[in-house]
PDB file of N, CA and C in Angstrom:
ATOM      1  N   UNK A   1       6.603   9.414   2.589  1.00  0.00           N
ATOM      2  CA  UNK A   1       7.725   8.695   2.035  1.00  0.00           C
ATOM      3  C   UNK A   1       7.558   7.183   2.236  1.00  0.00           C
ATOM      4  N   UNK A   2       6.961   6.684   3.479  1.00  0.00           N
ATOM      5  CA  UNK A   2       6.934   5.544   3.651  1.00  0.00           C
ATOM      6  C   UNK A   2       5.831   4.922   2.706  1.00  0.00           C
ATOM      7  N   UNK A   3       4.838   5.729   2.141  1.00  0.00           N
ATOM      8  CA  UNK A   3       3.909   5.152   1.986  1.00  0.00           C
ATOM      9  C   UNK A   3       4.225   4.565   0.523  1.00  0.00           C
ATOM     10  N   UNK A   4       5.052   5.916   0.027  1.00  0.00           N
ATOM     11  CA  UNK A   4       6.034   5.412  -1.815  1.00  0.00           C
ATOM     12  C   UNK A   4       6.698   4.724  -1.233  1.00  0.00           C
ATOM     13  N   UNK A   5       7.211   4.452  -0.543  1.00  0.00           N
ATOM     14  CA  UNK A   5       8.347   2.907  -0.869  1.00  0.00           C
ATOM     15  C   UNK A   5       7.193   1.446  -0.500  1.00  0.00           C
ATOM     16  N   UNK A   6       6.340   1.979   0.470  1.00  0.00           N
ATOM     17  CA  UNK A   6       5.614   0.629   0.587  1.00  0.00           C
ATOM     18  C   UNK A   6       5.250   0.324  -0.851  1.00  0.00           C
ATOM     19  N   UNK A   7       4.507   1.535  -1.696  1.00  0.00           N
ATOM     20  CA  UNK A   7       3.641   1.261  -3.067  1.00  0.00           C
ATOM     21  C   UNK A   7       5.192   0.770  -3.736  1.00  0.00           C
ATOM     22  N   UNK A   8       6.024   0.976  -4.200  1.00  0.00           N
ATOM     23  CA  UNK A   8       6.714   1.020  -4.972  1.00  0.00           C
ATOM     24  C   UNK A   8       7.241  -1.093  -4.586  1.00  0.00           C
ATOM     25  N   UNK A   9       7.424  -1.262  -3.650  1.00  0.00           N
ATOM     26  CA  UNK A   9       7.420  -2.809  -3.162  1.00  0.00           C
ATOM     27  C   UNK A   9       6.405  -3.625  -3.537  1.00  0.00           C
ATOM     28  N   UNK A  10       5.287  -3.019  -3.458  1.00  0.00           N
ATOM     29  CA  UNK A  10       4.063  -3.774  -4.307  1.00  0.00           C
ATOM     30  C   UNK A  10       3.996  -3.964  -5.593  1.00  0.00           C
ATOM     31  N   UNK A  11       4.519  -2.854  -6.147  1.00  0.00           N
ATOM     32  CA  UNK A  11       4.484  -2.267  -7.442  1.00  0.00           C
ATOM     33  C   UNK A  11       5.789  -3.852  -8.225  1.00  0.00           C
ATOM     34  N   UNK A  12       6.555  -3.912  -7.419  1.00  0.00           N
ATOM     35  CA  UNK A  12       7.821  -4.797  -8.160  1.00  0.00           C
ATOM     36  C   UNK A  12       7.680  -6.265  -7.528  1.00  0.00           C
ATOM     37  N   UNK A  13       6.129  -6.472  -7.021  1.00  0.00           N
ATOM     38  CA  UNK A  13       5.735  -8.393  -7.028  1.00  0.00           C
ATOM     39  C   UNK A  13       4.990  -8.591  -8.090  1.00  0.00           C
ATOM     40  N   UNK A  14       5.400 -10.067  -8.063  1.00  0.00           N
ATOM     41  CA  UNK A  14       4.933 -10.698  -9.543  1.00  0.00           C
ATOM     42  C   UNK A  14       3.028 -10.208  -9.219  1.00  0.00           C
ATOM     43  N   UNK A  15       2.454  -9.826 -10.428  1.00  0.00           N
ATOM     44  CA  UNK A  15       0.611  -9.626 -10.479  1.00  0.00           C
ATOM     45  C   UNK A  15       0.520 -10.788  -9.814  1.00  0.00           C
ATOM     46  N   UNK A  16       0.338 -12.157 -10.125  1.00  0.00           N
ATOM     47  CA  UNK A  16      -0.284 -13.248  -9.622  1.00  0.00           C
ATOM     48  C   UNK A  16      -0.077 -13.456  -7.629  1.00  0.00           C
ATOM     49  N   UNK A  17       0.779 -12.695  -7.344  1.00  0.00           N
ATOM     50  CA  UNK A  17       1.411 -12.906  -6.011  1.00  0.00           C
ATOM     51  C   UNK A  17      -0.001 -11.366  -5.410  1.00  0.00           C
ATOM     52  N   UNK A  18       0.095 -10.648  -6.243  1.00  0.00           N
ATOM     53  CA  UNK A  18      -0.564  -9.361  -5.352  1.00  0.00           C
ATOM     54  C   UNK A  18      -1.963  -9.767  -5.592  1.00  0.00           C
ATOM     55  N   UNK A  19      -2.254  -9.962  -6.788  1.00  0.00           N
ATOM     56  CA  UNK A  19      -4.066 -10.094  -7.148  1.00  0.00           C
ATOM     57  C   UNK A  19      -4.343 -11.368  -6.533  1.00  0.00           C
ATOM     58  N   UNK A  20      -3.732 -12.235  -5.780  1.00  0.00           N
ATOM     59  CA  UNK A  20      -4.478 -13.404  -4.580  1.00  0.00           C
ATOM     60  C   UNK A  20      -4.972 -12.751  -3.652  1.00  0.00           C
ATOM     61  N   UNK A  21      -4.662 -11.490  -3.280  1.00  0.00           N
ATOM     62  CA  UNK A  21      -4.860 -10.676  -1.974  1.00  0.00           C
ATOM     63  C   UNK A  21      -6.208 -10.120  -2.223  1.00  0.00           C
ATOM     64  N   UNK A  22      -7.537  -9.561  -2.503  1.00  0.00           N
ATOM     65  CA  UNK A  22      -8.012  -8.604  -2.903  1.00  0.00           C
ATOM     66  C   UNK A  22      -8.654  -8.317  -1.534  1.00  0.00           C
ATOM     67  N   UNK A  23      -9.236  -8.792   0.047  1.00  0.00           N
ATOM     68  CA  UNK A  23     -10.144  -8.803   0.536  1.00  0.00           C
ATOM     69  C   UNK A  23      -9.143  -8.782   2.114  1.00  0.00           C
ATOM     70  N   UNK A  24      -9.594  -8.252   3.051  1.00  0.00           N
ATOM     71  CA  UNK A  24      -9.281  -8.060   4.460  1.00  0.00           C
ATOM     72  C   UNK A  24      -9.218 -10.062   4.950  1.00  0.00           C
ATOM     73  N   UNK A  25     -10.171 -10.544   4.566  1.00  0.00           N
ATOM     74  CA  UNK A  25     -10.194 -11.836   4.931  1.00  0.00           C
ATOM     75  C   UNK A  25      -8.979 -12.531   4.165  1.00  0.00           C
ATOM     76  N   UNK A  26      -8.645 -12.327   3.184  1.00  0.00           N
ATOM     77  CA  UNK A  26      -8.041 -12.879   2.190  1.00  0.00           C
ATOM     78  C   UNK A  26      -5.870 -12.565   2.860  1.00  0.00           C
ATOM     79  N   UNK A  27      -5.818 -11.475   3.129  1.00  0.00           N
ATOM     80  CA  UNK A  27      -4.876 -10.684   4.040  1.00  0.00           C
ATOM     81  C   UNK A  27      -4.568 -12.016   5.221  1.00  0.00           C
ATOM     82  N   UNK A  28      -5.484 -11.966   5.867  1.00  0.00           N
ATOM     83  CA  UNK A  28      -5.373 -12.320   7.155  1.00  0.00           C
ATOM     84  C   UNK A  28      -5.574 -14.070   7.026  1.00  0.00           C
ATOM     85  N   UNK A  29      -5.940 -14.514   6.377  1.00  0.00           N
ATOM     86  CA  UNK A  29      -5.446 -16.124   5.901  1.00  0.00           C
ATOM     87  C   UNK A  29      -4.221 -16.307   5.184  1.00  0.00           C
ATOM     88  N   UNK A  30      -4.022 -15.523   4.976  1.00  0.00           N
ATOM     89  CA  UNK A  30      -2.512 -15.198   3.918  1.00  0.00           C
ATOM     90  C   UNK A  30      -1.537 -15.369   5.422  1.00  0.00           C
ATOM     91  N   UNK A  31      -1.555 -14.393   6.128  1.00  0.00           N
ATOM     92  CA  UNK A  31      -0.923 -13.536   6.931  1.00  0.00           C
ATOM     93  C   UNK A  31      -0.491 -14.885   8.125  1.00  0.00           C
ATOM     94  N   UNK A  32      -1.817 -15.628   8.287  1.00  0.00           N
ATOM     95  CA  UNK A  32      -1.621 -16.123   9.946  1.00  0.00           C
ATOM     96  C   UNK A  32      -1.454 -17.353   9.402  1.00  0.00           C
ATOM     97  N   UNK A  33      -0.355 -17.641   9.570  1.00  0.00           N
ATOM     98  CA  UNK A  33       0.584 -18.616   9.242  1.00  0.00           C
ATOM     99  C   UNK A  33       0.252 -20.206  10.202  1.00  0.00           C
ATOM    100  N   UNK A  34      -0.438 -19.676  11.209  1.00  0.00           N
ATOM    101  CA  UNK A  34      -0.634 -20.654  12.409  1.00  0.00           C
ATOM    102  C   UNK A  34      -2.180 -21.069  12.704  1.00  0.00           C
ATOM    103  N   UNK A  35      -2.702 -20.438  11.932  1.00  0.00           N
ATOM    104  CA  UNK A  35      -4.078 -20.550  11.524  1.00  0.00           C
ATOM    105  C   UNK A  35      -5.465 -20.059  12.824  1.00  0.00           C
ATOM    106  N   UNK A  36      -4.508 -19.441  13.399  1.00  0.00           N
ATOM    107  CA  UNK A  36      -5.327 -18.813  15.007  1.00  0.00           C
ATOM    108  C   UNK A  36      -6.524 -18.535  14.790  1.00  0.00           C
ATOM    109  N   UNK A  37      -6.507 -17.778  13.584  1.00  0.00           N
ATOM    110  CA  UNK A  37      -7.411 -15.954  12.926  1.00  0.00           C
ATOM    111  C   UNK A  37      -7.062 -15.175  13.510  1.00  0.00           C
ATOM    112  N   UNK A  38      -6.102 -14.672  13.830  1.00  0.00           N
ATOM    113  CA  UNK A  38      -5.059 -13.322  14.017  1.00  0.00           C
ATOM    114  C   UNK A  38      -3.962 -13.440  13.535  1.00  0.00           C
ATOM    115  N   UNK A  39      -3.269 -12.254  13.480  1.00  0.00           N
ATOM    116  CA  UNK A  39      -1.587 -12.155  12.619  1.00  0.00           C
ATOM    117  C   UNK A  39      -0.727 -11.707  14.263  1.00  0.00           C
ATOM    118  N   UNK A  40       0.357 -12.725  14.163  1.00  0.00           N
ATOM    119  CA  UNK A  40       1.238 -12.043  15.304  1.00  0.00           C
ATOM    120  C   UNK A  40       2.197 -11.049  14.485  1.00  0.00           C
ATOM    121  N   UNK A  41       2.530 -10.512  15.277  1.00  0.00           N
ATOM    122  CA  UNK A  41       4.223  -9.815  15.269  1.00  0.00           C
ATOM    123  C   UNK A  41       4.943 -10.490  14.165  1.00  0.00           C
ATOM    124  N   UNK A  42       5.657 -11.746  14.522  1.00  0.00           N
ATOM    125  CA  UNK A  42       6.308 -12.612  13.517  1.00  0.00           C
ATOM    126  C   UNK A  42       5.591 -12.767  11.966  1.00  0.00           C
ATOM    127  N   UNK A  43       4.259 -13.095  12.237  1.00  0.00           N
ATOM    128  CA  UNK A  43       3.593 -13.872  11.083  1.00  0.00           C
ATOM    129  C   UNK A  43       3.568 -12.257   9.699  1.00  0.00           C
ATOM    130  N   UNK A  44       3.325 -11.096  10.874  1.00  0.00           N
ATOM    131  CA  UNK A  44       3.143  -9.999   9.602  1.00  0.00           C
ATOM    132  C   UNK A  44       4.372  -9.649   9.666  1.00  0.00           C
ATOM    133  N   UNK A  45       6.000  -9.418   9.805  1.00  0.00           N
ATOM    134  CA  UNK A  45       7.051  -9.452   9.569  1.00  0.00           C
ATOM    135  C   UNK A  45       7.232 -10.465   8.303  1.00  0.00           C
ATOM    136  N   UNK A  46       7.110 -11.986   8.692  1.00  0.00           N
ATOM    137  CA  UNK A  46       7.678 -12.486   7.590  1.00  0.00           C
ATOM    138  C   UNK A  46       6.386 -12.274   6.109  1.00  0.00           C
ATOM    139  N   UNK A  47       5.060 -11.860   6.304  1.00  0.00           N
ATOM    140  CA  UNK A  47       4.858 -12.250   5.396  1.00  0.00           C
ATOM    141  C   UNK A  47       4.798 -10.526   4.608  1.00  0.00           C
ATOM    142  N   UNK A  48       4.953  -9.188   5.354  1.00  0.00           N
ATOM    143  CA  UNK A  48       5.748  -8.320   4.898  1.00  0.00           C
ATOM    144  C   UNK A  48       7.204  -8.199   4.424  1.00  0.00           C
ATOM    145  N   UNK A  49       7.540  -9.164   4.516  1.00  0.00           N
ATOM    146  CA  UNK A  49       9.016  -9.225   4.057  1.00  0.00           C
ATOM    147  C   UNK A  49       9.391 -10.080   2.607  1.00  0.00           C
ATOM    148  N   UNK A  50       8.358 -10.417   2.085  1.00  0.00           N
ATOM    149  CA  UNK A  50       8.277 -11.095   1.045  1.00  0.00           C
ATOM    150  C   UNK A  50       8.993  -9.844  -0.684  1.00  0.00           C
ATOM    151  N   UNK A  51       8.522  -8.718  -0.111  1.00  0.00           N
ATOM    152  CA  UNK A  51       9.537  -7.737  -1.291  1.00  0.00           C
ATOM    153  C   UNK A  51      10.857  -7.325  -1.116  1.00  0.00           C
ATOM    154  N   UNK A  52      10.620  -7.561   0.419  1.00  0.00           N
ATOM    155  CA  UNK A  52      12.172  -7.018   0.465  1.00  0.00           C
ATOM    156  C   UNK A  52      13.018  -8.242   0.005  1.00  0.00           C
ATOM    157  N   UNK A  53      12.757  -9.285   0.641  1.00  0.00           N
ATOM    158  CA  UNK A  53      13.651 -10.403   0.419  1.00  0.00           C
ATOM    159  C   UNK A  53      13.376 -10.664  -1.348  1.00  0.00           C
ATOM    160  N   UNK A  54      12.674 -10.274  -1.902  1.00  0.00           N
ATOM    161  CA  UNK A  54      12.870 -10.155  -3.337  1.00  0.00           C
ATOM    162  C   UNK A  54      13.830  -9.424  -4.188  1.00  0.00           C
ATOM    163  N   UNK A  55      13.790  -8.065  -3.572  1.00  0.00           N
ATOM    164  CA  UNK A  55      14.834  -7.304  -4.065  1.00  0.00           C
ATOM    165  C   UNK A  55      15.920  -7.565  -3.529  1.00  0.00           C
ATOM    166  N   UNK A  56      16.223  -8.395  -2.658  1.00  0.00           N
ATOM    167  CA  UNK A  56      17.531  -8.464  -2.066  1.00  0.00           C
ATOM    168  C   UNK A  56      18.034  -9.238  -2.910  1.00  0.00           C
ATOM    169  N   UNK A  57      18.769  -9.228  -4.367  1.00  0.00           N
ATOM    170  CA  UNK A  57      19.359  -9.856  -4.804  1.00  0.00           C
ATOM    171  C   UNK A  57      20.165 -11.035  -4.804  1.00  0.00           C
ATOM    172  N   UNK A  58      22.108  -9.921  -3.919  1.00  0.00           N
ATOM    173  CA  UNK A  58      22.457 -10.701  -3.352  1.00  0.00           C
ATOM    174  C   UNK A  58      22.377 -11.669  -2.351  1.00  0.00           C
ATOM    175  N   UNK A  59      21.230 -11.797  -1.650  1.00  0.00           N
ATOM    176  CA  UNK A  59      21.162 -12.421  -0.181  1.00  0.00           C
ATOM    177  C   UNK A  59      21.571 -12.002   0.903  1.00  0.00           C
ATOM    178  N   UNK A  60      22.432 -10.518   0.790  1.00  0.00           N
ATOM    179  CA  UNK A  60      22.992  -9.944   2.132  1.00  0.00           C
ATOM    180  C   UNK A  60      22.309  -9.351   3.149  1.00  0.00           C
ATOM    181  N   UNK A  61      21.164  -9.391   2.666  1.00  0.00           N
ATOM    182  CA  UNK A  61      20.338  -8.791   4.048  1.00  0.00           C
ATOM    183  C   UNK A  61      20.001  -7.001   4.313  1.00  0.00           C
ATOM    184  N   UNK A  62      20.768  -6.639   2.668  1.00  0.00           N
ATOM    185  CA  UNK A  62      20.703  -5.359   2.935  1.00  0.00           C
ATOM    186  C   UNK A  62      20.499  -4.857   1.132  1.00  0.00           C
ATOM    187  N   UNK A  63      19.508  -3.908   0.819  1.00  0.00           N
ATOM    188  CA  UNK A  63      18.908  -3.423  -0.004  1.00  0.00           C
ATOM    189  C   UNK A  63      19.407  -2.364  -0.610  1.00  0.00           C
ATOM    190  N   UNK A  64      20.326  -2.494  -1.189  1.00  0.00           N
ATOM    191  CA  UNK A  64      21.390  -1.201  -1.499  1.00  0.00           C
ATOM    192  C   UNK A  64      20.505  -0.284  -2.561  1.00  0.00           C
ATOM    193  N   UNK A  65      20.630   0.560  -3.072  1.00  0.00           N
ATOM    194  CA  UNK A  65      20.077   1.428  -4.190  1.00  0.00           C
ATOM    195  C   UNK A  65      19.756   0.675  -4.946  1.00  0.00           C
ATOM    196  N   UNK A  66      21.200   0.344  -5.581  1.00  0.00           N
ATOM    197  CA  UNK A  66      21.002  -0.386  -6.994  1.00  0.00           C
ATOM    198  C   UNK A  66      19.852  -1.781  -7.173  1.00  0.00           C
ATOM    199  N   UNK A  67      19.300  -2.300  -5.369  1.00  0.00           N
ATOM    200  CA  UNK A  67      17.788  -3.281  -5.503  1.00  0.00           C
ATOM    201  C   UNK A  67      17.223  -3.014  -5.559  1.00  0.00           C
ATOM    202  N   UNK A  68      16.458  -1.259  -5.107  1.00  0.00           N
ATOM    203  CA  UNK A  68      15.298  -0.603  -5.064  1.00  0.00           C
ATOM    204  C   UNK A  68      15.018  -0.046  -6.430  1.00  0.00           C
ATOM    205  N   UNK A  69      13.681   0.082  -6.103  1.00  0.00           N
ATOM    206  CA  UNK A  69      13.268   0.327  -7.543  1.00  0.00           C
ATOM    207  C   UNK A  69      13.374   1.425  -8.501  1.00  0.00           C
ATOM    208  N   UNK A  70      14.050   1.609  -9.325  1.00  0.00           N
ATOM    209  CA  UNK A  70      14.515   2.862 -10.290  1.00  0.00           C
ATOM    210  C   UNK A  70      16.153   3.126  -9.564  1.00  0.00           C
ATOM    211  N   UNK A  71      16.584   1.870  -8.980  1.00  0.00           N
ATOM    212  CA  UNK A  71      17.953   1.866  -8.602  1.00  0.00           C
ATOM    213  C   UNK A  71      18.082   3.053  -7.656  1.00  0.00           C
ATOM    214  N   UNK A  72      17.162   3.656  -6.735  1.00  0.00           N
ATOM    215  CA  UNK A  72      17.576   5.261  -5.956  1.00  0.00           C
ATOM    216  C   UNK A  72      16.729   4.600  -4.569  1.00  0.00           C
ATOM    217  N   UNK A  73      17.475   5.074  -3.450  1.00  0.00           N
ATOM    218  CA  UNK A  73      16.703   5.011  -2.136  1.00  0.00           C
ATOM    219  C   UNK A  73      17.911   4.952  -1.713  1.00  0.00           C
ATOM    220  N   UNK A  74      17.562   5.189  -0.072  1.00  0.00           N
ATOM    221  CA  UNK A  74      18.810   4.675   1.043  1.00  0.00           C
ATOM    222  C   UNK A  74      19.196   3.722   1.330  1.00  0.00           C
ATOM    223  N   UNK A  75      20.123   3.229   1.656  1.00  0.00           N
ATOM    224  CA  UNK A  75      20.451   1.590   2.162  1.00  0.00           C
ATOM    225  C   UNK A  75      19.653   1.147   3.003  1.00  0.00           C
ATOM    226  N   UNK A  76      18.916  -0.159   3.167  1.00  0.00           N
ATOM    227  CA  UNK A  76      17.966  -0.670   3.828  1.00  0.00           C
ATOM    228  C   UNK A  76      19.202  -2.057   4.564  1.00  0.00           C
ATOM    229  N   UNK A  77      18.611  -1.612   5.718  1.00  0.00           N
ATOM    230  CA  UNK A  77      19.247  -3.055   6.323  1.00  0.00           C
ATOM    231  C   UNK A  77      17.673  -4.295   6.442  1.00  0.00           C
ATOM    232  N   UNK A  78      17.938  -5.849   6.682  1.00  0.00           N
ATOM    233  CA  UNK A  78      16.791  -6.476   6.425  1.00  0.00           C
ATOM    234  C   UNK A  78      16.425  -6.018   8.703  1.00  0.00           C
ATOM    235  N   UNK A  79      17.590  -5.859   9.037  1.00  0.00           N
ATOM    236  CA  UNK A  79      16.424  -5.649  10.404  1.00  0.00           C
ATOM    237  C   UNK A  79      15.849  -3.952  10.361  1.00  0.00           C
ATOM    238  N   UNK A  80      16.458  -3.234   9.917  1.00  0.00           N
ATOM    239  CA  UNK A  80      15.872  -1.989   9.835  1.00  0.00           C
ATOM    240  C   UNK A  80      14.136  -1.828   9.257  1.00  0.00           C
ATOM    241  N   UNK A  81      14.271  -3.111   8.431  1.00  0.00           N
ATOM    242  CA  UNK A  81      13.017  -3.069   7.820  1.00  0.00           C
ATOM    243  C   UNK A  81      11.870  -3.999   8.666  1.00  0.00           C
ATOM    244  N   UNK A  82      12.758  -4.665   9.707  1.00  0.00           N
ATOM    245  CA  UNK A  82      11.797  -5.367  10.653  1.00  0.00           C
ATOM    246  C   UNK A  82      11.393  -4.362  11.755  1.00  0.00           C
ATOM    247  N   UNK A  83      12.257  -3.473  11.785  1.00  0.00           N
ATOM    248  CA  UNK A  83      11.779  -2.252  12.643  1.00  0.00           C
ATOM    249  C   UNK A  83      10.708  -1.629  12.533  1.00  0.00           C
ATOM    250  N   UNK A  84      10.689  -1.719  11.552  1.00  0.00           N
ATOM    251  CA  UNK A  84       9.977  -0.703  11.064  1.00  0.00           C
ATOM    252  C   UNK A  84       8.528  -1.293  10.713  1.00  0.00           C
ATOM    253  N   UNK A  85       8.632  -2.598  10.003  1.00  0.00           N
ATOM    254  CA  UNK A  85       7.859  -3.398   9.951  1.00  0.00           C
ATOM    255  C   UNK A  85       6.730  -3.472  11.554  1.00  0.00           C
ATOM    256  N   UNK A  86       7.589  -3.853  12.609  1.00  0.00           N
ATOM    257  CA  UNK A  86       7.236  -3.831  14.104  1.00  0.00           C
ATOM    258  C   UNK A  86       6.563  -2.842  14.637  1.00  0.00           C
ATOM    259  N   UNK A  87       6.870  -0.921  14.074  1.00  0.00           N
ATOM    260  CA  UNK A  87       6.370  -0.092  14.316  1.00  0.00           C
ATOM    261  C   UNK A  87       5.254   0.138  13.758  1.00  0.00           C
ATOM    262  N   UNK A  88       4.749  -0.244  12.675  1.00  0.00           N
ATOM    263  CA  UNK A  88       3.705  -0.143  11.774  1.00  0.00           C
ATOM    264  C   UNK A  88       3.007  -0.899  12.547  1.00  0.00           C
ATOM    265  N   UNK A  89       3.160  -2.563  12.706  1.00  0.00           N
ATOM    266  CA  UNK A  89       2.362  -3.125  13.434  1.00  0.00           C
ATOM    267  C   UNK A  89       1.603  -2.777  14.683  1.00  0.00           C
ATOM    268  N   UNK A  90       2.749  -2.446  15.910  1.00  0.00           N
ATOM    269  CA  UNK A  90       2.231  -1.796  16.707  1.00  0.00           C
ATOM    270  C   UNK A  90       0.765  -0.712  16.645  1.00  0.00           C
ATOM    271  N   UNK A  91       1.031   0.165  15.615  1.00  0.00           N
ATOM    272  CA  UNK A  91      -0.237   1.114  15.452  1.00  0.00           C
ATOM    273  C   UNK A  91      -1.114   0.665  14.889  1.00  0.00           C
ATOM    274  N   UNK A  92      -1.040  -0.651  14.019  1.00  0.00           N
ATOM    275  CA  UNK A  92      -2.363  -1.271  13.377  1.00  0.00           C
ATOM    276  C   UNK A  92      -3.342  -2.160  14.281  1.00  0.00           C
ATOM    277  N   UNK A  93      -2.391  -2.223  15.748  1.00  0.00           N
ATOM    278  CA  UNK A  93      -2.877  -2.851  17.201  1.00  0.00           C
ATOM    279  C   UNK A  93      -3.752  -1.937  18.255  1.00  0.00           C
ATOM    280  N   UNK A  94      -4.868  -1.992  17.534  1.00  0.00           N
ATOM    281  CA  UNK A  94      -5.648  -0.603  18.355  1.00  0.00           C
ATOM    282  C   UNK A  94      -5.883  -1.302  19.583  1.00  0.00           C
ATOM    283  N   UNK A  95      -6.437  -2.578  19.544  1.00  0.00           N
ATOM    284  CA  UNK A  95      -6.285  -3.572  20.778  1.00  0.00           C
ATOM    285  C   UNK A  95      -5.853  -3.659  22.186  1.00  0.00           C
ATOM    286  N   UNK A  96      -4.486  -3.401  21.175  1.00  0.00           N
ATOM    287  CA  UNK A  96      -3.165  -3.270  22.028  1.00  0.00           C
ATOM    288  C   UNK A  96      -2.821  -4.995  22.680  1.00  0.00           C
ATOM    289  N   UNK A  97      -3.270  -6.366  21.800  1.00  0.00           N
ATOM    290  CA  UNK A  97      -3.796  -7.228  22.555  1.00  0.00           C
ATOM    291  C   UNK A  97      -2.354  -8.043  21.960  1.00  0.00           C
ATOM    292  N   UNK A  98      -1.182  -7.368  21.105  1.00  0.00           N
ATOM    293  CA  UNK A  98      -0.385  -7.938  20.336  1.00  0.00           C
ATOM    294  C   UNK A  98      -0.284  -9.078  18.972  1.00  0.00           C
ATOM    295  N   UNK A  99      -1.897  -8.902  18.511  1.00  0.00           N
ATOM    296  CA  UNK A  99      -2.475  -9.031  17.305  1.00  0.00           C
ATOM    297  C   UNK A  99      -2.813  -8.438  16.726  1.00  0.00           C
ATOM    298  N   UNK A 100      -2.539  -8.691  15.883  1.00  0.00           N
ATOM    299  CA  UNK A 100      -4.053  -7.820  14.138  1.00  0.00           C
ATOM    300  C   UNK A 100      -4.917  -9.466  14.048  1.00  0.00           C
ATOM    301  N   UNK A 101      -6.403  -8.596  14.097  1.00  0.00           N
ATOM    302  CA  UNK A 101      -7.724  -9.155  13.921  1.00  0.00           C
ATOM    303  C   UNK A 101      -8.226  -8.525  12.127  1.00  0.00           C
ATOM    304  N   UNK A 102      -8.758  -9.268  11.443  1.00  0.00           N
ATOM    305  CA  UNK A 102      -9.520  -8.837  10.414  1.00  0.00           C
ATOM    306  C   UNK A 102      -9.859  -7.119  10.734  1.00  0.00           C
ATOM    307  N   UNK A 103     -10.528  -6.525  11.894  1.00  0.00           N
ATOM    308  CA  UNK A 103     -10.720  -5.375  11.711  1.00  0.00           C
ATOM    309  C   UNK A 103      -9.679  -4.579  11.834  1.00  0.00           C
ATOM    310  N   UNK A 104      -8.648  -4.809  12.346  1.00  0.00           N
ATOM    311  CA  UNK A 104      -7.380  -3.921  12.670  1.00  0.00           C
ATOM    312  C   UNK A 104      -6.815  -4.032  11.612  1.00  0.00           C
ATOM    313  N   UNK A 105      -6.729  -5.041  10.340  1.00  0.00           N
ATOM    314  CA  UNK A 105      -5.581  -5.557   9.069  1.00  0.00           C
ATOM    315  C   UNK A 105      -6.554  -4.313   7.923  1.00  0.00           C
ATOM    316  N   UNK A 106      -7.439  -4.062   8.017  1.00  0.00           N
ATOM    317  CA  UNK A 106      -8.704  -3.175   7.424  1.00  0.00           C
ATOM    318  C   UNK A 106      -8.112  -2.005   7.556  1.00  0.00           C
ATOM    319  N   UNK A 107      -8.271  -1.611   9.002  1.00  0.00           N
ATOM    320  CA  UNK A 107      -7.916  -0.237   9.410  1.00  0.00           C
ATOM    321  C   UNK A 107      -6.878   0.446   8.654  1.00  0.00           C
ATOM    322  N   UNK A 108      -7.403   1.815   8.364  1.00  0.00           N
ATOM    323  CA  UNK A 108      -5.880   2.586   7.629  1.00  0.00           C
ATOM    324  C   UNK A 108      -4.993   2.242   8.747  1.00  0.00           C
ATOM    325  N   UNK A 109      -3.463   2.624   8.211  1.00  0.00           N
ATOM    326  CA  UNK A 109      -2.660   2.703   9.135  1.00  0.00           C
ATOM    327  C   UNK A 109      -2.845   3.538   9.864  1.00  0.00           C
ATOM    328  N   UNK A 110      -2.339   3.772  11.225  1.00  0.00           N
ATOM    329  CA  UNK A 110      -2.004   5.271  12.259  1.00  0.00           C
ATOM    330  C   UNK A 110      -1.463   6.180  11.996  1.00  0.00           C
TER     331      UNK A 110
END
């Protein structure tokens, strides 16, 4: 389920916003906002949050049906989705070092 709503969030950014991405390197210059060469916690939150805060129409912070795509899903709160966002991260941290490195942003998810 998670994995259709992730596709389906991709699916509703502008082409020119997704086809800049094509490459693990490309991700992770995108991603690290601070220019380290790693993604923190924060840096892949906000720059995962770029669909939600798209569909969020009104600005309320919360993703009702009628923003998701084909108007059907559950209510999304914007921290529910940082939760969740946070949990994903966590497992893409094989490390465990509280970064994603180029090889961890690669890695399938957990």
């Amino acid at each position: 389920m998670r994995t259709v709503a992730l596709l389906l969030l991709v699916l509703s950014l502008p082409a020119p916003l997704v086809a800049q991405v094509m490459k693990t390197d490309d991700y992770l210059a995108k991603m690290d906002a601070d220019g380290d060469g790693r993604v923190s916690l924060g840096e892949y939150q906000a720059w995962m949050s770029y669909a939600f805060d798209g569909m969020d129409r009104d600005g309320d912070g919360v993703l009702s049906p009628a923003e998701q795509p084909g108007g059907k899903g559950r209510t999304l709160t914007r921290d529910q989705h940082l939760i969740r966002l946070a949990e994903r991260f966590r497992r893409q941290d094989t490390s465990r070092d509280g970064f994603l490195d180029a090889r961890e942003l690669a890695a399938p998810p957990q």
